[in-house]
N, C-alpha and C. Protein backbone atom coordinates (compact mmCIF):
# COMPACT_ATOMS: atom_id res chain seq x y z
N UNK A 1 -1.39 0.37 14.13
CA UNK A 1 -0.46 0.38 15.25
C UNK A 1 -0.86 -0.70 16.26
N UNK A 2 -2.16 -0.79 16.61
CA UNK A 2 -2.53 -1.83 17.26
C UNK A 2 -3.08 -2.87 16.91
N UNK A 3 -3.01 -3.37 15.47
CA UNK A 3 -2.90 -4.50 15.09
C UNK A 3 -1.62 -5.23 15.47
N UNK A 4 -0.41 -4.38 15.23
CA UNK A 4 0.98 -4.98 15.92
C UNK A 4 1.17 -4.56 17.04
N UNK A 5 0.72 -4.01 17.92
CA UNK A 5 1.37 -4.07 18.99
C UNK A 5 2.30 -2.87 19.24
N UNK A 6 2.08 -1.83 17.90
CA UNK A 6 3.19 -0.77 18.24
C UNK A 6 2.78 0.51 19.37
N UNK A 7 3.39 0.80 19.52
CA UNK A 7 2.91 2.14 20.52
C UNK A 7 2.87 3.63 19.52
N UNK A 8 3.49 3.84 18.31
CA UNK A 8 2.74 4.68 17.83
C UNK A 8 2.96 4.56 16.24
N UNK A 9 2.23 5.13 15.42
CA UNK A 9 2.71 5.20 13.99
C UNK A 9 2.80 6.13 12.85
N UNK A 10 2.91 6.22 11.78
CA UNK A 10 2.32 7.51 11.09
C UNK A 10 1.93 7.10 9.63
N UNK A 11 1.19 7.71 8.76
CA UNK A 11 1.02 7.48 7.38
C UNK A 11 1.74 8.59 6.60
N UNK A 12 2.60 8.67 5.34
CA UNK A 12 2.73 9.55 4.95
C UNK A 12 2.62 9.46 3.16
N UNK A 13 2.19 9.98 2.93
CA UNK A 13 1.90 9.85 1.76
C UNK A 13 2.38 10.94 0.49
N UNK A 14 2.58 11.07 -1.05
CA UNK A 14 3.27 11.45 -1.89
C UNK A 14 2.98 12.07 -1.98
N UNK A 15 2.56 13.51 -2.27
CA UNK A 15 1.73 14.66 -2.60
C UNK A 15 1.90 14.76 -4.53
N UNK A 16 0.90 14.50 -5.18
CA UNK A 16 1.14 14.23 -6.24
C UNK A 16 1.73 15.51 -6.67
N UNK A 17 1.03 16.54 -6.44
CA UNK A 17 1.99 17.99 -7.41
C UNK A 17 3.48 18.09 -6.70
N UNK A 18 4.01 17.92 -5.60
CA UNK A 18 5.43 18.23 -5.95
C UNK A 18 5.97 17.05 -5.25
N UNK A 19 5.67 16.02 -5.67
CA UNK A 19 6.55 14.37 -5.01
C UNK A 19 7.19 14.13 -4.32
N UNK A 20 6.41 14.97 -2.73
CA UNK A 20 7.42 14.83 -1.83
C UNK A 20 6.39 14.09 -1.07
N UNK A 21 7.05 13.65 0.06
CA UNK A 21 6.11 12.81 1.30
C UNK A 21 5.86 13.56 2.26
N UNK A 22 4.62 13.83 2.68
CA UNK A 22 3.87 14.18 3.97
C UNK A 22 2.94 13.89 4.31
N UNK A 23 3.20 13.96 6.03
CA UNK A 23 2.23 13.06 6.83
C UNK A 23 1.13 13.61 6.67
N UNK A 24 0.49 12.42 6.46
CA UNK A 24 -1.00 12.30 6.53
C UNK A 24 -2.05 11.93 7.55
N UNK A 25 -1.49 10.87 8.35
CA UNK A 25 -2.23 10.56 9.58
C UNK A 25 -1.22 10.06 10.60
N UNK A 26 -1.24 10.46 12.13
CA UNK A 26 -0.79 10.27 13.04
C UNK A 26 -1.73 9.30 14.12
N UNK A 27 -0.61 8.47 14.66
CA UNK A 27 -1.42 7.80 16.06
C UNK A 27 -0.52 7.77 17.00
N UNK A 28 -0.41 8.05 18.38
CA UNK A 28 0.53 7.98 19.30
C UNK A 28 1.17 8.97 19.59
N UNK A 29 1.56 10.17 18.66
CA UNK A 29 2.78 10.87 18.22
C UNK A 29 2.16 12.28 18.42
N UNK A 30 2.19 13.05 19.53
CA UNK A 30 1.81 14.36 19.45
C UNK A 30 1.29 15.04 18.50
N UNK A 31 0.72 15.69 18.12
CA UNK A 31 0.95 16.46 16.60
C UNK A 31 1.79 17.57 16.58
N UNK A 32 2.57 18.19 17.98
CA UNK A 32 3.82 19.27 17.74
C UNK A 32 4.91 19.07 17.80
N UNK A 33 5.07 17.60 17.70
CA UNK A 33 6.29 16.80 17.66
C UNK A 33 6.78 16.02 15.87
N UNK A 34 5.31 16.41 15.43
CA UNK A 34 5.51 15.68 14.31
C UNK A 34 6.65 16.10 13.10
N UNK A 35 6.55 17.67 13.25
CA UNK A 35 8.45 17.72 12.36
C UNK A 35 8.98 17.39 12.66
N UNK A 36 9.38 16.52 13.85
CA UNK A 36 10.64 16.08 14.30
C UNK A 36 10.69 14.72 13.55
N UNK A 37 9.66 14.60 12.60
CA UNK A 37 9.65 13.29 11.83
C UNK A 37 10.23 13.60 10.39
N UNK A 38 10.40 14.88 10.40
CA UNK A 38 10.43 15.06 8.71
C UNK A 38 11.97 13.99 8.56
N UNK A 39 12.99 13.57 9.22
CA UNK A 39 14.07 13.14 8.61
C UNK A 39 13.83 11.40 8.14
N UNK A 40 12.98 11.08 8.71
CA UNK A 40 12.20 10.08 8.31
C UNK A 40 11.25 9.89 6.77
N UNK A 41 11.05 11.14 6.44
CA UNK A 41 10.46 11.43 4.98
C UNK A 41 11.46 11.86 4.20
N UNK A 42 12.64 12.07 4.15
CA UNK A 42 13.18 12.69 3.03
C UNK A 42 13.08 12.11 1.50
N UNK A 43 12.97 10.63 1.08
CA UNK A 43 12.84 9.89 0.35
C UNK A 43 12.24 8.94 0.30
N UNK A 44 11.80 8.42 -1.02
CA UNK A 44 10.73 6.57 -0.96
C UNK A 44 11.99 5.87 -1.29
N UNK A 45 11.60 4.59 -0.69
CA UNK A 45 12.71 3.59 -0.35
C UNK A 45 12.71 3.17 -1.95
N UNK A 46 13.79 2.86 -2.38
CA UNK A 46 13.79 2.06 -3.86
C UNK A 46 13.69 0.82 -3.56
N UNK A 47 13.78 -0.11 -2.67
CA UNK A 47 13.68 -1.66 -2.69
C UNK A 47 12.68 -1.68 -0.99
N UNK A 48 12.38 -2.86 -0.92
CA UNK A 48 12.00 -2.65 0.60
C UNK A 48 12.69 -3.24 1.84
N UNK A 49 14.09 -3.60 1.17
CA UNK A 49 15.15 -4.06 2.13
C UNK A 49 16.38 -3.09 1.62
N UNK A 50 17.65 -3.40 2.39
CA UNK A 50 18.66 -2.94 2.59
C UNK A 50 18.76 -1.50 2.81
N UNK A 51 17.51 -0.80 3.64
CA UNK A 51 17.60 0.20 4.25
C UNK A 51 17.74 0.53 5.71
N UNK A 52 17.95 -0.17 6.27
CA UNK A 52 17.42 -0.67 7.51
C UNK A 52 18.00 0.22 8.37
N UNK A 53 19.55 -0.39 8.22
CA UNK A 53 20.38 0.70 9.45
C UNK A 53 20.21 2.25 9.08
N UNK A 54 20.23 2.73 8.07
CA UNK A 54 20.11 4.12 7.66
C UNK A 54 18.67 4.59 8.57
N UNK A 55 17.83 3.99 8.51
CA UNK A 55 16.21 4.11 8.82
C UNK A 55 16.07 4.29 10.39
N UNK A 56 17.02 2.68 11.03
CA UNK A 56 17.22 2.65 12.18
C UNK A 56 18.15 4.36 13.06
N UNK A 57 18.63 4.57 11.97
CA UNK A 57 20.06 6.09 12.21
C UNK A 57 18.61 7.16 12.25
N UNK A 58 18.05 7.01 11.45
CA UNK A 58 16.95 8.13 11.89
C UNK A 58 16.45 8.11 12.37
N UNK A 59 15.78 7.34 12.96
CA UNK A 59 14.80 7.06 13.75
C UNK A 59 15.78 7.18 15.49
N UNK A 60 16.90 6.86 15.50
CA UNK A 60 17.58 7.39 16.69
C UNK A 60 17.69 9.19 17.07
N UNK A 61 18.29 9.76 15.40
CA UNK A 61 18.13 11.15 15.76
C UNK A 61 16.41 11.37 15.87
N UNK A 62 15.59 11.18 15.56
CA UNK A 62 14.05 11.76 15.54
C UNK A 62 13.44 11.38 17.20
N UNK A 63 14.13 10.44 17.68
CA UNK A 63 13.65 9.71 19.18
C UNK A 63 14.83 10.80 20.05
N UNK A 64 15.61 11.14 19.67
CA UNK A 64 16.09 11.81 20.56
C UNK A 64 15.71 13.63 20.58
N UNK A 65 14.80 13.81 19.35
CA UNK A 65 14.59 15.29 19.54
C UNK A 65 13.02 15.08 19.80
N UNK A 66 12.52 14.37 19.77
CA UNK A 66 11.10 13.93 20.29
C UNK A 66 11.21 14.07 21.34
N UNK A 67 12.01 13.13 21.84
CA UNK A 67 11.65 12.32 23.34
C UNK A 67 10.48 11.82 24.16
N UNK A 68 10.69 10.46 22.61
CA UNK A 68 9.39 10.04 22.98
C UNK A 68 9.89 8.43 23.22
N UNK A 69 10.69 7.95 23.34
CA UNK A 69 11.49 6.56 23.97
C UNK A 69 11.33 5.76 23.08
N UNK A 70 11.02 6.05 21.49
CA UNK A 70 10.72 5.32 20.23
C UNK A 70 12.14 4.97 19.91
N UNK A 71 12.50 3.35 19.39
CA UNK A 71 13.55 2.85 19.01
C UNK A 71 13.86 1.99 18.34
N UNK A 72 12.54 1.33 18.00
CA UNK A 72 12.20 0.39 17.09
C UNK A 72 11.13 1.08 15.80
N UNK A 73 11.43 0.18 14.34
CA UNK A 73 10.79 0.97 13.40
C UNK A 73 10.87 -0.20 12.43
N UNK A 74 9.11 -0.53 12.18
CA UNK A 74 8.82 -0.77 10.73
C UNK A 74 8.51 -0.02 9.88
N UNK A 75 8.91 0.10 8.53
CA UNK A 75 8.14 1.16 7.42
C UNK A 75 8.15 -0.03 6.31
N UNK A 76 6.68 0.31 5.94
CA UNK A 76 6.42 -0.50 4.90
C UNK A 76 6.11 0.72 3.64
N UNK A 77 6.47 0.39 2.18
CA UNK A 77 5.56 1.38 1.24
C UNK A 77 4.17 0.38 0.86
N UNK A 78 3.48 1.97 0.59
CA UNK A 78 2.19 1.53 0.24
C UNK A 78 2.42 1.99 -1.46
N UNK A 79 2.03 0.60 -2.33
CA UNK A 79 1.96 0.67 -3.58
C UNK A 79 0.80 0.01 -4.48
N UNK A 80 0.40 1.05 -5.20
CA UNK A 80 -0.44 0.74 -6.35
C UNK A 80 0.04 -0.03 -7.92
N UNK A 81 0.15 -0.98 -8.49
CA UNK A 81 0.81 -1.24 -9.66
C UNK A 81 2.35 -0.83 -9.68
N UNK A 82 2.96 -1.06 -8.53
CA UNK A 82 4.31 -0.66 -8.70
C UNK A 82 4.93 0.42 -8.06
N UNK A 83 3.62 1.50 -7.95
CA UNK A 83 3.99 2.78 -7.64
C UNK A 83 4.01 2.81 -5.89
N UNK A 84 5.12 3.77 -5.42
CA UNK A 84 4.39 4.10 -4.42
C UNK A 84 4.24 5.13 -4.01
N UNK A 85 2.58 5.06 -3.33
CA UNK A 85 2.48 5.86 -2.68
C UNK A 85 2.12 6.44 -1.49
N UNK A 86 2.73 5.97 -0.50
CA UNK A 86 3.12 6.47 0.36
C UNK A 86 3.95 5.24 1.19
N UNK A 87 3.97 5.82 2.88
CA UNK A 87 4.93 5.07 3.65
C UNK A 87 3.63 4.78 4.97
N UNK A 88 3.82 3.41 5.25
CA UNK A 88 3.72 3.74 6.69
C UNK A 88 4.37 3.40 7.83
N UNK A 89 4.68 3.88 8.45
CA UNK A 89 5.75 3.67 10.09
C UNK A 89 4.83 3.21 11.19
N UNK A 90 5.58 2.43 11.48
CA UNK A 90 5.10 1.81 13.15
C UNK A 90 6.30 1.96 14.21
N UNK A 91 6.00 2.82 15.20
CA UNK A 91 7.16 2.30 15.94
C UNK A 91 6.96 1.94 17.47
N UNK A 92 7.90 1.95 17.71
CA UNK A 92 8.31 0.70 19.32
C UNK A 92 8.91 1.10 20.77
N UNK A 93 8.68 1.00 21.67
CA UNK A 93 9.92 1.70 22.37
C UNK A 93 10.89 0.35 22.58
N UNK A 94 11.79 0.80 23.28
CA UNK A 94 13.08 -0.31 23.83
C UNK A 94 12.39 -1.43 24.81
N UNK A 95 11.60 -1.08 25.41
CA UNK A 95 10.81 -1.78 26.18
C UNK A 95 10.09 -3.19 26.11
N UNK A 96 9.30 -2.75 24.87
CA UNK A 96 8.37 -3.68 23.85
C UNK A 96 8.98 -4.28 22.48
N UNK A 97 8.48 -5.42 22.05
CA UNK A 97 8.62 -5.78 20.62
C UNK A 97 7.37 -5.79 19.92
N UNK A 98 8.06 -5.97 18.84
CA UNK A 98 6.49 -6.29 17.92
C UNK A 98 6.22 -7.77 18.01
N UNK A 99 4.95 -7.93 17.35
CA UNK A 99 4.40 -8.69 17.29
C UNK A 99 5.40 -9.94 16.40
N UNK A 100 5.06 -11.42 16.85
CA UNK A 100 5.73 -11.79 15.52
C UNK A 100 5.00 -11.66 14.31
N UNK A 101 5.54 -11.26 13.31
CA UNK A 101 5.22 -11.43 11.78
C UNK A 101 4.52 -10.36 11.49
N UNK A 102 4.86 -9.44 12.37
CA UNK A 102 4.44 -7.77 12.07
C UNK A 102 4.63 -7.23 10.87
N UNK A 103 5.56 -7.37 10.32
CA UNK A 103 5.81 -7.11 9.01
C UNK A 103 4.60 -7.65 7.79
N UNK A 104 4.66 -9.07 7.98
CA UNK A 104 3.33 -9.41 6.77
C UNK A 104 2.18 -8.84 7.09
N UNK A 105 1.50 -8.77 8.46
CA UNK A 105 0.29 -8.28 8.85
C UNK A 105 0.32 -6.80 8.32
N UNK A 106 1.37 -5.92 8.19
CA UNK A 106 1.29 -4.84 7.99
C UNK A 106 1.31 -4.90 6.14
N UNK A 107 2.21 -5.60 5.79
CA UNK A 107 2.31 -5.23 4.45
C UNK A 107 0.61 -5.80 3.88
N UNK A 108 0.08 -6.58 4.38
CA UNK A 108 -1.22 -6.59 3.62
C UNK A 108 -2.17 -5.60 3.90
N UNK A 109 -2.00 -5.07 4.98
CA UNK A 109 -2.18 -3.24 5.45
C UNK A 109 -2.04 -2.72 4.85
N UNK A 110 -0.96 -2.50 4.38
CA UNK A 110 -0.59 -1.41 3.39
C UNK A 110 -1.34 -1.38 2.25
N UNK A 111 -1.12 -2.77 1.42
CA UNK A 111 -1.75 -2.79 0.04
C UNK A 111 -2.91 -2.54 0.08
N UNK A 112 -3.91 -2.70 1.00
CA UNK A 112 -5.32 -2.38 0.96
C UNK A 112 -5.32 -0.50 1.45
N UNK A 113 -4.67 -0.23 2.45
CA UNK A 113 -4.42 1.40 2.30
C UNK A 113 -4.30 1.76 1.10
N UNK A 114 -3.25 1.41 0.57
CA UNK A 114 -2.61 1.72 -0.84
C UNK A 114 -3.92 2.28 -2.01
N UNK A 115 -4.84 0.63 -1.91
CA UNK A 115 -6.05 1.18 -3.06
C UNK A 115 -6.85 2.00 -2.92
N UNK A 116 -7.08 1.89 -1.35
CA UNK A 116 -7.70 3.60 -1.48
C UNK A 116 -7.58 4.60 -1.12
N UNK A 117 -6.20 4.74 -1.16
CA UNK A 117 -5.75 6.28 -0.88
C UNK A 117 -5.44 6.66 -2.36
N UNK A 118 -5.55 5.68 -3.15
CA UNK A 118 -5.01 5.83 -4.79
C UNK A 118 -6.68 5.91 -5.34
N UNK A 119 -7.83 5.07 -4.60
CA UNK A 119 -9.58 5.33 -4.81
C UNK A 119 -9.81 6.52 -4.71
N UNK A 120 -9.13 7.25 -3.72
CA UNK A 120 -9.47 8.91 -3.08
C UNK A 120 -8.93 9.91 -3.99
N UNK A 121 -7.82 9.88 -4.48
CA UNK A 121 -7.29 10.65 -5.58
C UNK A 121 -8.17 10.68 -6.84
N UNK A 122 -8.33 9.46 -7.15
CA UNK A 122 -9.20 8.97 -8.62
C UNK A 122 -10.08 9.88 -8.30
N UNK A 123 -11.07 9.67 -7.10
CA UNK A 123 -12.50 10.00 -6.97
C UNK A 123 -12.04 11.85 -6.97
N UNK A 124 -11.51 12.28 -6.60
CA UNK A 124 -11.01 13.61 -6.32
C UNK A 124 -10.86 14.29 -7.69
N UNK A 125 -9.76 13.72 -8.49
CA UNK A 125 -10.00 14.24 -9.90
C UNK A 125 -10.94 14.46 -10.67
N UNK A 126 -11.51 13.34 -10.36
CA UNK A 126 -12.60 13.46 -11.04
C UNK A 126 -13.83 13.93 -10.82
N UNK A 127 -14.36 14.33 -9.96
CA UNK A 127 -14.70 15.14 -8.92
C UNK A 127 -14.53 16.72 -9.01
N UNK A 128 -13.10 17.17 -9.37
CA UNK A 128 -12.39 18.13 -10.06
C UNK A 128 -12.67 18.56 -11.50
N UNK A 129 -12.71 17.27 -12.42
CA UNK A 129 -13.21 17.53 -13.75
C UNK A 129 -14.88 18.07 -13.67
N UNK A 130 -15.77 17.18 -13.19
CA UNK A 130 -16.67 17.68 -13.28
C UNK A 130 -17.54 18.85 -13.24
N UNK A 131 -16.77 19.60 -11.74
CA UNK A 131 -16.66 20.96 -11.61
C UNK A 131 -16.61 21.53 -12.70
N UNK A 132 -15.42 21.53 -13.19
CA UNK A 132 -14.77 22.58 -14.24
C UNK A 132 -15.44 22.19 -15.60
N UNK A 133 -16.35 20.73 -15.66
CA UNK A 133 -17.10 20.96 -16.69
C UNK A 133 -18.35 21.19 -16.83
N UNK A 134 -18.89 21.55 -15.71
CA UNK A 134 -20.03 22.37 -14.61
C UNK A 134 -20.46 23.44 -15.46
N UNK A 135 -18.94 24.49 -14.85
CA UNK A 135 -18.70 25.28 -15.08
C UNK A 135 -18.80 25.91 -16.69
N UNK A 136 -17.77 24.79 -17.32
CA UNK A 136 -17.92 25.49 -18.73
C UNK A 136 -19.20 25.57 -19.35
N UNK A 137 -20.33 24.57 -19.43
CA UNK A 137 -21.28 24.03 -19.49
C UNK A 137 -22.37 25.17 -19.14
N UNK A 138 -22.59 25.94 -17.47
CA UNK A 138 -22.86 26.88 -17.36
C UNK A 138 -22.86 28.08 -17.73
N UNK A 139 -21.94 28.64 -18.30
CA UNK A 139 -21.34 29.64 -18.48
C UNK A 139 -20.81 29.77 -20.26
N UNK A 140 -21.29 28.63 -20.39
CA UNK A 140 -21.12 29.07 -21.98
C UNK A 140 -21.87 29.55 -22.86
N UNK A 141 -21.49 30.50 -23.89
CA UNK A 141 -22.20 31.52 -24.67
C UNK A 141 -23.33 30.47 -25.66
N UNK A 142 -23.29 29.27 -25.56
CA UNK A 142 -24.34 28.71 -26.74
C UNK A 142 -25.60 28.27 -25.53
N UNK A 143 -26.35 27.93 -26.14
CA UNK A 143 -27.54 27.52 -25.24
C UNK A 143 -27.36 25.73 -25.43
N UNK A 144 -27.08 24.94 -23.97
CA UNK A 144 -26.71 24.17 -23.51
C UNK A 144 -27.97 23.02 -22.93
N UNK A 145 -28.65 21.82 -23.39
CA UNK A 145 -29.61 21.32 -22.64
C UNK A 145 -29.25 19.74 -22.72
N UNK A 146 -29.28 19.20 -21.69
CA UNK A 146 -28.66 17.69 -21.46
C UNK A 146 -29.84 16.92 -21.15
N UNK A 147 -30.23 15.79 -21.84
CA UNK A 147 -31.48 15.01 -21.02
C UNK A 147 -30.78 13.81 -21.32
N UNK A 148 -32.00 13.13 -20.17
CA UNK A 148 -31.54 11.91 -20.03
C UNK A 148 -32.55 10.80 -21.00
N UNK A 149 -32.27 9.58 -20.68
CA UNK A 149 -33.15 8.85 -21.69
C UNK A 149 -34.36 8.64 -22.21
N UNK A 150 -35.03 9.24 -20.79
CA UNK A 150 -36.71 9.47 -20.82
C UNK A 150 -36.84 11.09 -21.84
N UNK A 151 -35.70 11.22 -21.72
CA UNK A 151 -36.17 13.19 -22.32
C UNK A 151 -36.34 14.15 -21.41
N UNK A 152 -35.99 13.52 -20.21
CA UNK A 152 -36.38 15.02 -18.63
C UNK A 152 -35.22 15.54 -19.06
N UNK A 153 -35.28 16.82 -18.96
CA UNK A 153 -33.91 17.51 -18.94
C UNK A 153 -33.34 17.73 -17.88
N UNK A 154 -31.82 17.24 -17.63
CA UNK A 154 -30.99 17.48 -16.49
C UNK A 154 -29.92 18.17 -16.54
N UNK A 155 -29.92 19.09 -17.88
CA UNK A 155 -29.09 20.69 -17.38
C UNK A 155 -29.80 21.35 -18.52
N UNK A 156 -29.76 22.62 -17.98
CA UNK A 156 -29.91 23.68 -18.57
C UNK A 156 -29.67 24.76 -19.02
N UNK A 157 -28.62 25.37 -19.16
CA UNK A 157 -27.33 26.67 -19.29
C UNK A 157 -28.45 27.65 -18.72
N UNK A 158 -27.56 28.90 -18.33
CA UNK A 158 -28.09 30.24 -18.63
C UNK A 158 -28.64 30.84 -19.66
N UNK A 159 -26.98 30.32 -20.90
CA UNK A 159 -28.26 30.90 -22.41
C UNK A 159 -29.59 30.49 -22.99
N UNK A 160 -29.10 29.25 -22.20
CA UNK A 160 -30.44 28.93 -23.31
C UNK A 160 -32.21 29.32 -22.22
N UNK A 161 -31.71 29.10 -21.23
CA UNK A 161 -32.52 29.98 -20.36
C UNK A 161 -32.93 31.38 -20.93
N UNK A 162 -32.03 32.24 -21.21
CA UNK A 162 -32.31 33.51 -21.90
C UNK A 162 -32.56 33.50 -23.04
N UNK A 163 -32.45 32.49 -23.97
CA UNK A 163 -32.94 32.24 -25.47
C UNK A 163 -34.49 31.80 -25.26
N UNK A 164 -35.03 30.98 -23.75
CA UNK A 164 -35.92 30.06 -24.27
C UNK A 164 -37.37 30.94 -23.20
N UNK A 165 -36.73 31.65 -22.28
CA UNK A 165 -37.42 32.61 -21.11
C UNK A 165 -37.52 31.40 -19.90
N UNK A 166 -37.54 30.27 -20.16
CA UNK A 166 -37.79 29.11 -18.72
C UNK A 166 -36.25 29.51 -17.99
N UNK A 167 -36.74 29.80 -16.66
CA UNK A 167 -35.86 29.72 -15.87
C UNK A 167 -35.70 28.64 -15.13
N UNK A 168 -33.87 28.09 -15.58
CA UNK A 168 -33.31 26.72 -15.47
C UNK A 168 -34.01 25.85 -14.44
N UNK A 169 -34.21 26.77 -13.07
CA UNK A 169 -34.76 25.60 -11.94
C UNK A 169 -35.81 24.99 -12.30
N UNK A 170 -36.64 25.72 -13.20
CA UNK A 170 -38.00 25.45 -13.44
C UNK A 170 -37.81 23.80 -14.77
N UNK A 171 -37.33 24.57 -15.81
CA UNK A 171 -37.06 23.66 -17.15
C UNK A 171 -36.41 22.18 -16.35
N UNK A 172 -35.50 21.77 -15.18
CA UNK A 172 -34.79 20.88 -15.03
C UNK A 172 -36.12 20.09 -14.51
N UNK A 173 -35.78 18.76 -15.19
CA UNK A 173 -37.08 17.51 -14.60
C UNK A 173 -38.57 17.58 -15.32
N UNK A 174 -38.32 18.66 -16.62
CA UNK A 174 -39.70 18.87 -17.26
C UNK A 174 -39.07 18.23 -18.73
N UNK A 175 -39.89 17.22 -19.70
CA UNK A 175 -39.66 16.50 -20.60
C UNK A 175 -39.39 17.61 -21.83
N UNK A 176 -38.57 17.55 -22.19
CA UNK A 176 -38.03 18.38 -23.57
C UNK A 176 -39.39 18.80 -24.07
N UNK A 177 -40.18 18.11 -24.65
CA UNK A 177 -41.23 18.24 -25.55
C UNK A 177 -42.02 19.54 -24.78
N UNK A 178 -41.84 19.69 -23.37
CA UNK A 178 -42.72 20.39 -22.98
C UNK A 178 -42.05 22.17 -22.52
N UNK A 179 -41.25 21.93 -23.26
CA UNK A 179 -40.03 23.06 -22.75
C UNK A 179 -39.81 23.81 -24.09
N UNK A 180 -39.31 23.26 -24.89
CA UNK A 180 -39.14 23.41 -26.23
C UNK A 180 -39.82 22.53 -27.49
N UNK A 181 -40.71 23.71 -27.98
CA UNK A 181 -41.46 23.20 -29.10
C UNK A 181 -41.08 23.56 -30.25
């Protein structure tokens, strides 16, 4: 927002399980004012022109149930390989303009938002997998032991804990050879 000069802005981004847009980060903009933005999210733009007056039409009804003297509006999408995901808004009052060439300064904004709000998901899933293969790993009925290249062991299940009598905290960081003979 204050790279251009705007007086406030918002991020909103795709929610991957049901592909709708919601805000994600606010600057300027109350936070009990912020539904008054939802008509601004209803959809991702299919091109990044010939939306303008429609955008400009919302952004009149959303400034008038705000009342926040906002009347000017950039939205750029933020896209990964094509995709996007998400939006971000800058806006203006009647008062002020933007900056010149607000638009490029922002769209190279965006694209760098873009990679890592798409870095944060990656890292999240996967993050997610690991858990759940934590889990299976833990909790599974065979006796389970993972080492690394030296031979320290860096997991240990329960069963095999109960197959072997070393209890796991103990067996983790002790060389196979000395655990199981």
């Amino acid at each position: 927002v204050e790279l251009v000069s705007g007086q406030a802005g918002m991020i909103a981004l795709v929610d991957p399980d049901s592909n709708k847009l919601r805000v994600a980060a606010i600057f300027g903009i109350p936070a009990h004012l912020v539904d008054h933005f939802a008509p601004l999210l209803h959809d991702l733009p299919e091109a990044d022109d010939g939306e303008r007056e429609e955008l400009v039409s919302r952004l009149r009804q959303v400034a008038e149930e705000a009342d926040l003297g906002l009347t000017q509006v950039i939205r750029l999408p933020m896209r990964v390989g094509g995709e996007v995901i998400g939006l971000i808004y800058i806006f203006q009052s009647r008062n002020y303009y933007f900056v010149p060439d607000a638009s490029n300064l922002l769209r190279s904004f965006a694209e760098l938002a873009a990679i890592a709000v798409k870095n944060a998901w990656l890292y999240q899933q996967i993050k997610n997998e690991k858990q759940r293969l934590d889990a299976i790993l833990e909790h599974s009925a065979d006796g389970v032991m993972i080492l690394d290249p030296t031979l320290r062991i860096t997991v240990f299940n329960q069963a095999l804990s109960h197959m072997t009598g070393w209890p796991a905290d103990e067996a983790i960081g002790l060389n196979h050879n000395d655990v199981i003979r």
